[in-house]
C-alpha atoms as a PDB file:
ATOM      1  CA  UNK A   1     -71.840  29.668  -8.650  1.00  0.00           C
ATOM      2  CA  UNK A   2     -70.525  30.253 -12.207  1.00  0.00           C
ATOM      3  CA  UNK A   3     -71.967  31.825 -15.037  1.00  0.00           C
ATOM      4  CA  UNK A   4     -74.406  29.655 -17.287  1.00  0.00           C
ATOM      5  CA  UNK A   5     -72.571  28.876 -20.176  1.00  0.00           C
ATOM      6  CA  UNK A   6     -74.191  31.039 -23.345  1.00  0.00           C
ATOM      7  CA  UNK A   7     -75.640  29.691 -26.502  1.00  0.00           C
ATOM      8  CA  UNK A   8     -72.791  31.453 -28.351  1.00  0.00           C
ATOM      9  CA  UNK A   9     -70.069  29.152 -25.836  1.00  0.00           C
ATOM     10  CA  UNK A  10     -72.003  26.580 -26.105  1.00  0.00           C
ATOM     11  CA  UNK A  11     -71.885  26.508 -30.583  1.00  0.00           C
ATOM     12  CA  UNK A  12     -68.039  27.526 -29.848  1.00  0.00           C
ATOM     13  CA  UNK A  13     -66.938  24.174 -28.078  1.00  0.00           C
ATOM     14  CA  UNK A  14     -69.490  22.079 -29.892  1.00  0.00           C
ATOM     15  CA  UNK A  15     -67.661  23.571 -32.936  1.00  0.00           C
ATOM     16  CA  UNK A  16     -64.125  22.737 -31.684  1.00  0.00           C
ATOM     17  CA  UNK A  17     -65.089  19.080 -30.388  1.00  0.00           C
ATOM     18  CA  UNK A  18     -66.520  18.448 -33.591  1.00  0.00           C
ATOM     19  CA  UNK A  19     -63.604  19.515 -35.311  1.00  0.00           C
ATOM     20  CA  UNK A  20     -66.325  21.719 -37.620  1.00  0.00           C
ATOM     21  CA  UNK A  21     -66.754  25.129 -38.094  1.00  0.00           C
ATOM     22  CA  UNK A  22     -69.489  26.901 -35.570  1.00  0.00           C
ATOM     23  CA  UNK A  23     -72.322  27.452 -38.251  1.00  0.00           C
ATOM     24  CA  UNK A  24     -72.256  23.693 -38.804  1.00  0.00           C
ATOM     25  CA  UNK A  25     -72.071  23.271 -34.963  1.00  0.00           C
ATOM     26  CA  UNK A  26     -74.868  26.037 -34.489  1.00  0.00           C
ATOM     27  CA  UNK A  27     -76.998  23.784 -37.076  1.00  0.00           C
ATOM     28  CA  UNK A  28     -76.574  20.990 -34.835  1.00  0.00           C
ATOM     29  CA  UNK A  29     -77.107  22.515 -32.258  1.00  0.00           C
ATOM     30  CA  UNK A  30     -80.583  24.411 -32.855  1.00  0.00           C
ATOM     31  CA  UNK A  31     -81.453  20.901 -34.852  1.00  0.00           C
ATOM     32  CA  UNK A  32     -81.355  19.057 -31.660  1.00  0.00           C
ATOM     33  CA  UNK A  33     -83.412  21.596 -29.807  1.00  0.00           C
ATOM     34  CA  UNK A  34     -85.943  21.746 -32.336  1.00  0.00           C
ATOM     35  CA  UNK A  35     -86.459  18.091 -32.399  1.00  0.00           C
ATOM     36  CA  UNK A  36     -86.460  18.595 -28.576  1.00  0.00           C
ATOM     37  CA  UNK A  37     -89.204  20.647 -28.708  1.00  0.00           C
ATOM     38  CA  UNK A  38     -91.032  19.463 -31.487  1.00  0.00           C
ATOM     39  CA  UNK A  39     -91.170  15.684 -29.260  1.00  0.00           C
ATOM     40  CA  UNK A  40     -91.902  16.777 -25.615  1.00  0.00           C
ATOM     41  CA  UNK A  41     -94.572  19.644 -26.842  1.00  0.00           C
ATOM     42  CA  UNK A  42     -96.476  16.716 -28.583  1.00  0.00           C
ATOM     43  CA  UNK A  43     -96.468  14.749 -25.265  1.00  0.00           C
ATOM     44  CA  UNK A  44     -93.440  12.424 -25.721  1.00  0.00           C
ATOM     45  CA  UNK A  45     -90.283  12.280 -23.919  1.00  0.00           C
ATOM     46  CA  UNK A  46     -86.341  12.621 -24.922  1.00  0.00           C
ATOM     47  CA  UNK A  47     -83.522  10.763 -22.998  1.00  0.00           C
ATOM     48  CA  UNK A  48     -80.077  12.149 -23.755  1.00  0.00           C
ATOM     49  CA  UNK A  49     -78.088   9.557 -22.441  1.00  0.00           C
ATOM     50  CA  UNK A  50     -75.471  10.334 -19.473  1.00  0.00           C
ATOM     51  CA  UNK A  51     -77.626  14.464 -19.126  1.00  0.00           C
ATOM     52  CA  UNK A  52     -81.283  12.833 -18.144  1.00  0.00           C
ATOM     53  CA  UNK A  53     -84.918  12.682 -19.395  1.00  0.00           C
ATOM     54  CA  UNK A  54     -86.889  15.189 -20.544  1.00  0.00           C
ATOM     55  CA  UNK A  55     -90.945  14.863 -20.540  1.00  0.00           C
ATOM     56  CA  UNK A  56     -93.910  16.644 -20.070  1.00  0.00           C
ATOM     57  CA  UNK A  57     -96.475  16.491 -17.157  1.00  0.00           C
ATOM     58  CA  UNK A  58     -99.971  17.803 -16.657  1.00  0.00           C
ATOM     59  CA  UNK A  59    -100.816  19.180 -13.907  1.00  0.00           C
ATOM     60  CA  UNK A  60    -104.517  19.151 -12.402  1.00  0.00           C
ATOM     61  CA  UNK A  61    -106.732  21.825 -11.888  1.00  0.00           C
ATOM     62  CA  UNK A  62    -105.985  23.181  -8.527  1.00  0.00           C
ATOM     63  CA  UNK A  63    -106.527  26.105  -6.067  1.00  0.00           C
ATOM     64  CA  UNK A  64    -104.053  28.794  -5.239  1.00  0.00           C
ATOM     65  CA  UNK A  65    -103.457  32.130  -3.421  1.00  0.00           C
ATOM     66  CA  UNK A  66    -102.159  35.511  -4.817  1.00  0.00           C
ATOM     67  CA  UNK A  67     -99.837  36.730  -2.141  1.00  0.00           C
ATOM     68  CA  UNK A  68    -100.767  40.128  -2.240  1.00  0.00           C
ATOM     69  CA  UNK A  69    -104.155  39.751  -1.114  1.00  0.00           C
ATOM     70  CA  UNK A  70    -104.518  36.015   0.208  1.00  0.00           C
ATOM     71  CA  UNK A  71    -107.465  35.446  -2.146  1.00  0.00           C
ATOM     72  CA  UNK A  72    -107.960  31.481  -3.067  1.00  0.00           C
ATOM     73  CA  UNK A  73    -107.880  31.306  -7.134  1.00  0.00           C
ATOM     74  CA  UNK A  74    -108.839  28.384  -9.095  1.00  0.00           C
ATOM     75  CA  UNK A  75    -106.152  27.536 -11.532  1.00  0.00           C
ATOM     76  CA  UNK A  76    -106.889  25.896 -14.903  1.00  0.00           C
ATOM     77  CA  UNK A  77    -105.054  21.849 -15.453  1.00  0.00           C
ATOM     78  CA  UNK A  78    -101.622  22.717 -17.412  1.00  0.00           C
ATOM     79  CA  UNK A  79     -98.562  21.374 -18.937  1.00  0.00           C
ATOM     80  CA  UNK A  80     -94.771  21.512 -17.516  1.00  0.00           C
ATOM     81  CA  UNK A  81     -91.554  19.938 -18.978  1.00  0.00           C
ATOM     82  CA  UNK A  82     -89.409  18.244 -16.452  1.00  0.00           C
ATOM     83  CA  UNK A  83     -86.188  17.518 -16.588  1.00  0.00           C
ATOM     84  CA  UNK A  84     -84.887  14.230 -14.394  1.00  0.00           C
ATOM     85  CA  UNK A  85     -81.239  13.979 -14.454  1.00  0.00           C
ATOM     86  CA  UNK A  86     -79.099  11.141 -15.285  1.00  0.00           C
ATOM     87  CA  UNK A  87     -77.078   9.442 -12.595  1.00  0.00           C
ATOM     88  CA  UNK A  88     -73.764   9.747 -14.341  1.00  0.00           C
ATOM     89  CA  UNK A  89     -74.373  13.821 -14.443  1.00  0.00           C
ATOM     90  CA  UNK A  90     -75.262  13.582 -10.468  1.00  0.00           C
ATOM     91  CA  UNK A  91     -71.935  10.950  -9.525  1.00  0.00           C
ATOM     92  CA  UNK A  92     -69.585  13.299 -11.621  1.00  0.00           C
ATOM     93  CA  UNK A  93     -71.111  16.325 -10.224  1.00  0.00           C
ATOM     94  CA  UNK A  94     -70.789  15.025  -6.337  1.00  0.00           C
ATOM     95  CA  UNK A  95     -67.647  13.629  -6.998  1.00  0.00           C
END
């Protein structure tokens, strides 16, 4: 498996497909995720077309067990963000 690509790559190619410099890129860039965040974090979802979906789900109060000593814990209703991936990203990754 290769390395995940950093955030420092990741404003580096932005910035040469772009054709911009990489602190224009790197505004882009943390722009995006802050709008991102800013959407799913107040319950809403974000599609970036041909990547996937990105939401948030709550999850109901449920029991668990802590491995170390097999006790049954009550844990408290939460939040996650999910991610479900496009098609296009799967069919050019399997192909």
């Amino acid at each position: 498996m290769a390395k995940p690509m950093t955030k420092t790559q990741l404003v580096a190619a932005l910035a040469e497909h772009m054709d911009a410099d990489k602190k224009t890129a790197g505004a882009a860039l943390d722009a995006i995720t802050g709008l991102i965040t800013k959407e799913v974090s107040g319950g809403g979802a974000v599609t970036l077309p041909g990547v996937g979906k990105i939401y948030c789900r709550e999850r109901p109060e449920r029991m668990v067990r802590n491995p170390a000593t097999g006790e049954q814990i009550k844990k408290d209703a939460d939040k996650v963000v999910k991610m479900t991936i496009a098609k296009a990203l799967k069919d050019s990754v399997n192909s």
